[in-house]
PDB file of N, CA and C in Angstrom:
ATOM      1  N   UNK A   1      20.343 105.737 156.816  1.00  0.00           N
ATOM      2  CA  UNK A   1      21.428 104.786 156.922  1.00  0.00           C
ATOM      3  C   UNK A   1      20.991 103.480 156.294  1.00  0.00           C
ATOM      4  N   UNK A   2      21.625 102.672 155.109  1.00  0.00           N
ATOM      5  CA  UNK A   2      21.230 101.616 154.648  1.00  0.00           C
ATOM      6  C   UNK A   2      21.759 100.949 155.515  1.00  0.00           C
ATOM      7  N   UNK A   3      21.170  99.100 155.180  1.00  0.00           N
ATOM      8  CA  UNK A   3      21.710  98.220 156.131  1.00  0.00           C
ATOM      9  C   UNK A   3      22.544  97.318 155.414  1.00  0.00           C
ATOM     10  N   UNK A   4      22.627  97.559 153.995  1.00  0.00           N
ATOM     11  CA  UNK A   4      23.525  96.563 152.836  1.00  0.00           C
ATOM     12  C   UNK A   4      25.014  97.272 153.706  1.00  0.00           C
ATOM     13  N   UNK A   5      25.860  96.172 153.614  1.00  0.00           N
ATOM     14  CA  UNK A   5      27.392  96.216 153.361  1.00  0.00           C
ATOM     15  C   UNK A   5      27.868  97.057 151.914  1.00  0.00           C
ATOM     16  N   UNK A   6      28.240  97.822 152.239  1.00  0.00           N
ATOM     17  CA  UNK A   6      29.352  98.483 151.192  1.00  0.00           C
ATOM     18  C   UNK A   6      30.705  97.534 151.189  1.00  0.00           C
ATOM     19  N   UNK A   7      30.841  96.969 150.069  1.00  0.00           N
ATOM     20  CA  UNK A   7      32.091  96.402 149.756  1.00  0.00           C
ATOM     21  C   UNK A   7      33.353  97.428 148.850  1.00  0.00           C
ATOM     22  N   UNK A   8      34.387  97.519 149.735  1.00  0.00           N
ATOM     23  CA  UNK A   8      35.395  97.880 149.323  1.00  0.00           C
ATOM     24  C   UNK A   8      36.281  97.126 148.969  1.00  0.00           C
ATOM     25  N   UNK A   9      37.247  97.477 147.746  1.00  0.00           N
ATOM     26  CA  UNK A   9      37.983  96.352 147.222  1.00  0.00           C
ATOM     27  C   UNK A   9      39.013  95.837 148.013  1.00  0.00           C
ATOM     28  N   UNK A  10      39.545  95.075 148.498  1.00  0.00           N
ATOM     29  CA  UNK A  10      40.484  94.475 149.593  1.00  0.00           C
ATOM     30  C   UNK A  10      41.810  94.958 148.917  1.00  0.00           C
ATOM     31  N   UNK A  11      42.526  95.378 149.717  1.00  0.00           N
ATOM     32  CA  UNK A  11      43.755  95.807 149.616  1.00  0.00           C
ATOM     33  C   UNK A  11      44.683  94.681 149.105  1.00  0.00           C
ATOM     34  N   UNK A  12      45.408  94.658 148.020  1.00  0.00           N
ATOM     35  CA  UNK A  12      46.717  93.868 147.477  1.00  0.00           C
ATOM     36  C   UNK A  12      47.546  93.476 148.451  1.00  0.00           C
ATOM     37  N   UNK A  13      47.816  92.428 148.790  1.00  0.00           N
ATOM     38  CA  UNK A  13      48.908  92.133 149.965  1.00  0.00           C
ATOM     39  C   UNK A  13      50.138  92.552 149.264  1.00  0.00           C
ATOM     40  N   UNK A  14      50.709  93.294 150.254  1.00  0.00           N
ATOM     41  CA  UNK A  14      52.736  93.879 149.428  1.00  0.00           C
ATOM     42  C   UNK A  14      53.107  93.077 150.175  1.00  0.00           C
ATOM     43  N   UNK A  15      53.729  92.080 151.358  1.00  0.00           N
ATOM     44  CA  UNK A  15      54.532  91.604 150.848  1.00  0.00           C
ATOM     45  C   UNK A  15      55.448  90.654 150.624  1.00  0.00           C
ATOM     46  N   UNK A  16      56.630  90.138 150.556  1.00  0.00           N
ATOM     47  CA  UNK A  16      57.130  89.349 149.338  1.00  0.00           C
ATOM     48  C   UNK A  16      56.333  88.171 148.749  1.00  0.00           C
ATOM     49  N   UNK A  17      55.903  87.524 150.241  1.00  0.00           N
ATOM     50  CA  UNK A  17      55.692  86.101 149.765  1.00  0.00           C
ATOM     51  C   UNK A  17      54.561  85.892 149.137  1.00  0.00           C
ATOM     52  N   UNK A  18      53.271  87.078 149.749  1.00  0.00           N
ATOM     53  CA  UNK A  18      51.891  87.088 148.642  1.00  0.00           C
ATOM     54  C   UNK A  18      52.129  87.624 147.345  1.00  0.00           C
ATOM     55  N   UNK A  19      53.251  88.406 147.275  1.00  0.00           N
ATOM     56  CA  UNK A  19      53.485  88.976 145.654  1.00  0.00           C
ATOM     57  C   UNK A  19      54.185  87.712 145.064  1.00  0.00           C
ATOM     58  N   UNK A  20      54.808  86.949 145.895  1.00  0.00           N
ATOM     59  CA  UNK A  20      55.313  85.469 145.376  1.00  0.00           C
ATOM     60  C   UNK A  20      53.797  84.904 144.766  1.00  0.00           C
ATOM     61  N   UNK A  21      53.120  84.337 146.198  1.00  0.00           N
ATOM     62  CA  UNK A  21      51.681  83.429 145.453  1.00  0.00           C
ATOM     63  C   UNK A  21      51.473  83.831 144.774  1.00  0.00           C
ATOM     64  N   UNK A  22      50.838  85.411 144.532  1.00  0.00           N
ATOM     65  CA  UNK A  22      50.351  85.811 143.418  1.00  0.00           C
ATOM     66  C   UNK A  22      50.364  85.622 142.488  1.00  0.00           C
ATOM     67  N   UNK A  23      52.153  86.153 142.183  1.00  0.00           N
ATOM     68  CA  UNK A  23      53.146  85.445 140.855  1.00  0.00           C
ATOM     69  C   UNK A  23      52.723  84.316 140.297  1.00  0.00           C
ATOM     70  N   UNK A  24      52.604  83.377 141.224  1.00  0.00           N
ATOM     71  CA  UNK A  24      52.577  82.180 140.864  1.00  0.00           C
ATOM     72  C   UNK A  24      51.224  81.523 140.293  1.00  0.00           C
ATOM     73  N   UNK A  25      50.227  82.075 141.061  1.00  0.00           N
ATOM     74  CA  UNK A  25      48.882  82.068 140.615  1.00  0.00           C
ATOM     75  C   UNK A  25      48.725  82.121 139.466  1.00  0.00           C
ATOM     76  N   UNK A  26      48.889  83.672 138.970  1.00  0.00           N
ATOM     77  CA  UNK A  26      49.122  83.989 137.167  1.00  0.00           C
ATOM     78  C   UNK A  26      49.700  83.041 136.705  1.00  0.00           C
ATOM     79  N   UNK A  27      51.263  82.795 136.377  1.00  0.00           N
ATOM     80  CA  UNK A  27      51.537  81.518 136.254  1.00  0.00           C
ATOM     81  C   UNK A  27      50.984  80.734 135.792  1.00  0.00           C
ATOM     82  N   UNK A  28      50.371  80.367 136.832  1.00  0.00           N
ATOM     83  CA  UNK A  28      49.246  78.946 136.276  1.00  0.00           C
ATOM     84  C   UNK A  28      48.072  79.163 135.357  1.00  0.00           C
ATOM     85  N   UNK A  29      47.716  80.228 135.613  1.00  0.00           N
ATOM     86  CA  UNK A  29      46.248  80.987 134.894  1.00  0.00           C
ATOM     87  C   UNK A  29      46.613  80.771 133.912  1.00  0.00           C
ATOM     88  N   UNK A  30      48.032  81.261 133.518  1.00  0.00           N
ATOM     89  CA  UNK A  30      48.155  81.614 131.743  1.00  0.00           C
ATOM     90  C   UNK A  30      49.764  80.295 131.500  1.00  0.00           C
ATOM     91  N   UNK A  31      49.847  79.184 131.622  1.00  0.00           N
ATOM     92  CA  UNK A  31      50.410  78.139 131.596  1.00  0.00           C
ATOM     93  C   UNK A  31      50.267  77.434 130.104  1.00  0.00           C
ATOM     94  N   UNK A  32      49.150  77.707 129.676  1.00  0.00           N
ATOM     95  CA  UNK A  32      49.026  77.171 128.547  1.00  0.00           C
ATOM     96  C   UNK A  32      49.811  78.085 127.400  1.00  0.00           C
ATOM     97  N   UNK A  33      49.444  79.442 127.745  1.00  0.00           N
ATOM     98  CA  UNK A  33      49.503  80.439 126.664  1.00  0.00           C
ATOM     99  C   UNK A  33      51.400  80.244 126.855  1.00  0.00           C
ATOM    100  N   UNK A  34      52.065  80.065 127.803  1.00  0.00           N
ATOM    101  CA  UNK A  34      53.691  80.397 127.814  1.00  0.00           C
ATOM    102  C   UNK A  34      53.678  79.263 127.359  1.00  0.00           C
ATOM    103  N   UNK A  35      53.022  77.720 127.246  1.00  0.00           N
ATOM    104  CA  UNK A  35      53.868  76.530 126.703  1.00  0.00           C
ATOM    105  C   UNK A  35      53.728  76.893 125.541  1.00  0.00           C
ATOM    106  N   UNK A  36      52.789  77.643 124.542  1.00  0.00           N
ATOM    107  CA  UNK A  36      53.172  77.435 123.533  1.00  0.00           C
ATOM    108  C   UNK A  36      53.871  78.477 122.859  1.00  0.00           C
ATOM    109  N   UNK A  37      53.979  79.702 123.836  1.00  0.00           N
ATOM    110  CA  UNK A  37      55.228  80.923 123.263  1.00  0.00           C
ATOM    111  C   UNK A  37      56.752  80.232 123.213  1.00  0.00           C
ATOM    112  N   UNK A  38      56.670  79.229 124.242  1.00  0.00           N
ATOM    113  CA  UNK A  38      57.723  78.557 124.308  1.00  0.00           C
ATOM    114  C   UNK A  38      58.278  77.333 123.463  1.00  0.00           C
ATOM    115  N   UNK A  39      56.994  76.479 122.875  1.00  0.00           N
ATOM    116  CA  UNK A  39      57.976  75.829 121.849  1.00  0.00           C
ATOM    117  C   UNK A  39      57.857  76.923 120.673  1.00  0.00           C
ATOM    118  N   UNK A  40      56.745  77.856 120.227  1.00  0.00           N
ATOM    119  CA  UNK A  40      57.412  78.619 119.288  1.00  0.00           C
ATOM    120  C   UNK A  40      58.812  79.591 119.405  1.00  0.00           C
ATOM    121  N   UNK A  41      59.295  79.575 120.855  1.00  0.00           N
ATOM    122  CA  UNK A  41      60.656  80.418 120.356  1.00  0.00           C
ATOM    123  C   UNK A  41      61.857  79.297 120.498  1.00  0.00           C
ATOM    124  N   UNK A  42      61.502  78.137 120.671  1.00  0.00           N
ATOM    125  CA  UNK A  42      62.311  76.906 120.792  1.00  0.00           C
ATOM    126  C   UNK A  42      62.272  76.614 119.280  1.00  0.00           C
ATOM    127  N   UNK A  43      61.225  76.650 118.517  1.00  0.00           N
ATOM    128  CA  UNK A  43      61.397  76.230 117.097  1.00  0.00           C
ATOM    129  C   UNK A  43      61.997  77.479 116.060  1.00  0.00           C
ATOM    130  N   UNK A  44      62.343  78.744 116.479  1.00  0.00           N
ATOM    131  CA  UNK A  44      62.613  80.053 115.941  1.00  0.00           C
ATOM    132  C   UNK A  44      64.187  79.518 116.427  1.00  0.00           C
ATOM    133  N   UNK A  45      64.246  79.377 117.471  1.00  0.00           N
ATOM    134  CA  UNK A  45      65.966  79.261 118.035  1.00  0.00           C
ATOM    135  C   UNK A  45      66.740  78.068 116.976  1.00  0.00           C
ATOM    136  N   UNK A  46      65.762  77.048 116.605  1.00  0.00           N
ATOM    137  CA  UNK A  46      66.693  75.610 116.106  1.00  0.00           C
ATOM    138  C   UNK A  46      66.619  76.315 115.029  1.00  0.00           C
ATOM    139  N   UNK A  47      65.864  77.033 114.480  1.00  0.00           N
ATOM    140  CA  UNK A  47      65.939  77.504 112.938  1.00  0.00           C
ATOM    141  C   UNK A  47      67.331  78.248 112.246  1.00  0.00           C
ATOM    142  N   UNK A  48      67.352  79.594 113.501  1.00  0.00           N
ATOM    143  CA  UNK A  48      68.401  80.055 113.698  1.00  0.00           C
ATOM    144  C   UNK A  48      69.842  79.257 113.569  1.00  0.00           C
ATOM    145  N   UNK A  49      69.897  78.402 114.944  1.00  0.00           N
ATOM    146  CA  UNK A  49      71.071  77.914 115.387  1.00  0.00           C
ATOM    147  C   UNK A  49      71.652  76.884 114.184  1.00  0.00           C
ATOM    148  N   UNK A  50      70.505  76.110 113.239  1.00  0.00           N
ATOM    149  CA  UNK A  50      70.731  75.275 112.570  1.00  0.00           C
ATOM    150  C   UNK A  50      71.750  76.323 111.344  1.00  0.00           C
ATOM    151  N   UNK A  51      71.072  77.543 110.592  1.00  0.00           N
ATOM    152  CA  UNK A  51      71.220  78.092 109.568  1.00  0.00           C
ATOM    153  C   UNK A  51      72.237  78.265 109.453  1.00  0.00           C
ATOM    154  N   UNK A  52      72.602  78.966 111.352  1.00  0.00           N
ATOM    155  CA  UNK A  52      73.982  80.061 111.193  1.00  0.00           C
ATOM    156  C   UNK A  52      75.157  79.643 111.872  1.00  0.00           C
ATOM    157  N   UNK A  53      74.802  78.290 112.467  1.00  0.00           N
ATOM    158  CA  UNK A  53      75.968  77.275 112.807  1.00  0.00           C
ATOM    159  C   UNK A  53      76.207  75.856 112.461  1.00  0.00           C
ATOM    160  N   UNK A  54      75.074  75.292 112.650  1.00  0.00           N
ATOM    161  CA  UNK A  54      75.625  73.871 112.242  1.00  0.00           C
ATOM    162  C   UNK A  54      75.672  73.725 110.449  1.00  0.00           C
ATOM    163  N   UNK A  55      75.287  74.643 109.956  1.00  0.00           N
ATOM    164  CA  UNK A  55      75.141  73.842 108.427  1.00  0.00           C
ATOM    165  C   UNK A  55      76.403  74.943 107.683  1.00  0.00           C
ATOM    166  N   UNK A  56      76.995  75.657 108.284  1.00  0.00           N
ATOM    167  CA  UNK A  56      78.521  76.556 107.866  1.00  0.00           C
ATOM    168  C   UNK A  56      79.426  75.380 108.150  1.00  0.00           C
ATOM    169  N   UNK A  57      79.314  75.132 110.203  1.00  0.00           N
ATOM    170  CA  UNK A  57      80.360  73.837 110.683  1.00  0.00           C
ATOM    171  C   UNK A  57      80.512  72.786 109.652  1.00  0.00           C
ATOM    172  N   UNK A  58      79.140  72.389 109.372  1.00  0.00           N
ATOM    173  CA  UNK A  58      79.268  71.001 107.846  1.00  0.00           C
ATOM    174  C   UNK A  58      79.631  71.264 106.742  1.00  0.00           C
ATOM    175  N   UNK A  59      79.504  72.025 106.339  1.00  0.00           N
ATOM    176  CA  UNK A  59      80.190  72.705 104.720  1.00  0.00           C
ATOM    177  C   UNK A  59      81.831  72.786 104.760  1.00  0.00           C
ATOM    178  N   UNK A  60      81.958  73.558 106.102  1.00  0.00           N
ATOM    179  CA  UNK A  60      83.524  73.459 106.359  1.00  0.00           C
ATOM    180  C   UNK A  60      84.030  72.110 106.823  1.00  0.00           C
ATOM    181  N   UNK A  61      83.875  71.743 106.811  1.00  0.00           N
ATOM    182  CA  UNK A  61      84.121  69.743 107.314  1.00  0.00           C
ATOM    183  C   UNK A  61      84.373  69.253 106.066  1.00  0.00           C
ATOM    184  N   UNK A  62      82.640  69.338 105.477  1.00  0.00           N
ATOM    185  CA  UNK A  62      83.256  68.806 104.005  1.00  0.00           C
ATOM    186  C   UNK A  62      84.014  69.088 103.051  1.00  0.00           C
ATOM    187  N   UNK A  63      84.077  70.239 103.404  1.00  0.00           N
ATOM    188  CA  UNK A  63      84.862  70.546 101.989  1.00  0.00           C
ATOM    189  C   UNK A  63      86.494  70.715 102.231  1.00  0.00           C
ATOM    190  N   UNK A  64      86.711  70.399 104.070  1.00  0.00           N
ATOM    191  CA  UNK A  64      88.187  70.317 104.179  1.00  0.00           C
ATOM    192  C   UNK A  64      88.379  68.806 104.141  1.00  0.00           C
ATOM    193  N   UNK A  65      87.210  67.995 103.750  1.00  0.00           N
ATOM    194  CA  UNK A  65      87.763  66.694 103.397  1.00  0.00           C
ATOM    195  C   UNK A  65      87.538  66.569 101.876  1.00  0.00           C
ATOM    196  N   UNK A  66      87.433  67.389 101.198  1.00  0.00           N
ATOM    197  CA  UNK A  66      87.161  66.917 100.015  1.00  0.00           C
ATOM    198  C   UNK A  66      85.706  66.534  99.365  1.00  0.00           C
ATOM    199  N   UNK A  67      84.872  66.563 100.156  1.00  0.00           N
ATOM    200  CA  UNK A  67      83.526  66.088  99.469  1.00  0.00           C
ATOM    201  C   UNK A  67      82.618  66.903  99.296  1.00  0.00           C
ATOM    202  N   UNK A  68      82.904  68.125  99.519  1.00  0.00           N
ATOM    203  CA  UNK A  68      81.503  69.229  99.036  1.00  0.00           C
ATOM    204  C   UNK A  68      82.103  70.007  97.921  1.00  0.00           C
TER     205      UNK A  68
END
Protein backbone atom coordinates (compact mmCIF):
# COMPACT_ATOMS: atom_id res chain seq x y z
CA UNK A 1 0.00 0.00 0.00
CA UNK A 2 1.69 3.39 -0.97
CA UNK A 3 1.24 6.39 1.21
CA UNK A 4 1.29 9.15 -1.84
CA UNK A 5 -2.31 10.46 -2.64
CA UNK A 6 -3.55 9.35 -5.94
CA UNK A 7 -5.02 12.38 -7.55
CA UNK A 8 -8.04 12.02 -9.55
CA UNK A 9 -9.20 14.63 -11.86
CA UNK A 10 -12.09 16.60 -10.08
CA UNK A 11 -15.25 16.27 -11.63
CA UNK A 12 -16.65 19.38 -13.97
CA UNK A 13 -19.34 21.10 -12.02
CA UNK A 14 -22.83 20.67 -14.39
CA UNK A 15 -24.62 23.01 -13.07
CA UNK A 16 -25.91 26.17 -14.64
CA UNK A 17 -24.23 28.71 -12.76
CA UNK A 18 -20.55 26.94 -12.70
CA UNK A 19 -21.05 26.26 -16.49
CA UNK A 20 -21.95 30.12 -16.31
CA UNK A 21 -18.38 30.98 -14.33
CA UNK A 22 -16.77 28.80 -16.38
CA UNK A 23 -18.12 30.47 -19.52
CA UNK A 24 -17.04 33.37 -18.32
CA UNK A 25 -13.62 32.47 -17.19
CA UNK A 26 -12.73 31.47 -20.91
CA UNK A 27 -14.07 34.66 -21.82
CA UNK A 28 -11.58 36.41 -20.20
CA UNK A 29 -8.69 33.94 -20.98
CA UNK A 30 -9.18 34.56 -24.63
CA UNK A 31 -10.52 38.48 -24.50
CA UNK A 32 -7.84 39.63 -26.40
CA UNK A 33 -8.05 37.11 -29.24
CA UNK A 34 -12.25 38.09 -29.69
CA UNK A 35 -11.26 41.99 -29.55
CA UNK A 36 -9.48 41.62 -32.38
CA UNK A 37 -11.81 38.99 -34.42
CA UNK A 38 -14.05 41.70 -33.66
CA UNK A 39 -12.77 44.84 -35.08
CA UNK A 40 -11.68 42.60 -38.00
CA UNK A 41 -15.34 41.62 -38.76
CA UNK A 42 -16.38 45.28 -37.89
CA UNK A 43 -13.90 46.43 -40.62
CA UNK A 44 -15.17 43.44 -43.24
CA UNK A 45 -18.89 44.70 -42.34
CA UNK A 46 -18.09 48.72 -43.18
CA UNK A 47 -16.43 47.40 -46.29
CA UNK A 48 -19.39 45.56 -47.28
CA UNK A 49 -22.09 47.96 -46.08
CA UNK A 50 -20.15 50.93 -47.64
CA UNK A 51 -19.82 49.06 -51.32
CA UNK A 52 -23.31 47.66 -51.47
CA UNK A 53 -25.26 50.49 -49.90
CA UNK A 54 -24.12 53.70 -49.23
CA UNK A 55 -22.09 54.39 -52.42
CA UNK A 56 -25.34 52.93 -54.95
CA UNK A 57 -27.68 55.40 -52.28
CA UNK A 58 -25.02 58.34 -53.53
CA UNK A 59 -24.83 57.67 -57.14
CA UNK A 60 -28.62 57.56 -57.11
CA UNK A 61 -28.90 61.01 -55.34
CA UNK A 62 -26.58 62.33 -57.67
CA UNK A 63 -27.47 61.59 -60.55
CA UNK A 64 -31.31 62.28 -59.72
CA UNK A 65 -29.97 65.72 -59.16
CA UNK A 66 -28.05 66.05 -62.00
CA UNK A 67 -24.44 65.91 -60.94
CA UNK A 68 -23.01 62.49 -61.56
Amino acid sequence: MSTELEHEPSPQPSGPIARLRAGIKWLNANKKRFFWWWVGYQAIKGIITLSLIWIPLLLLWLRSRGEA
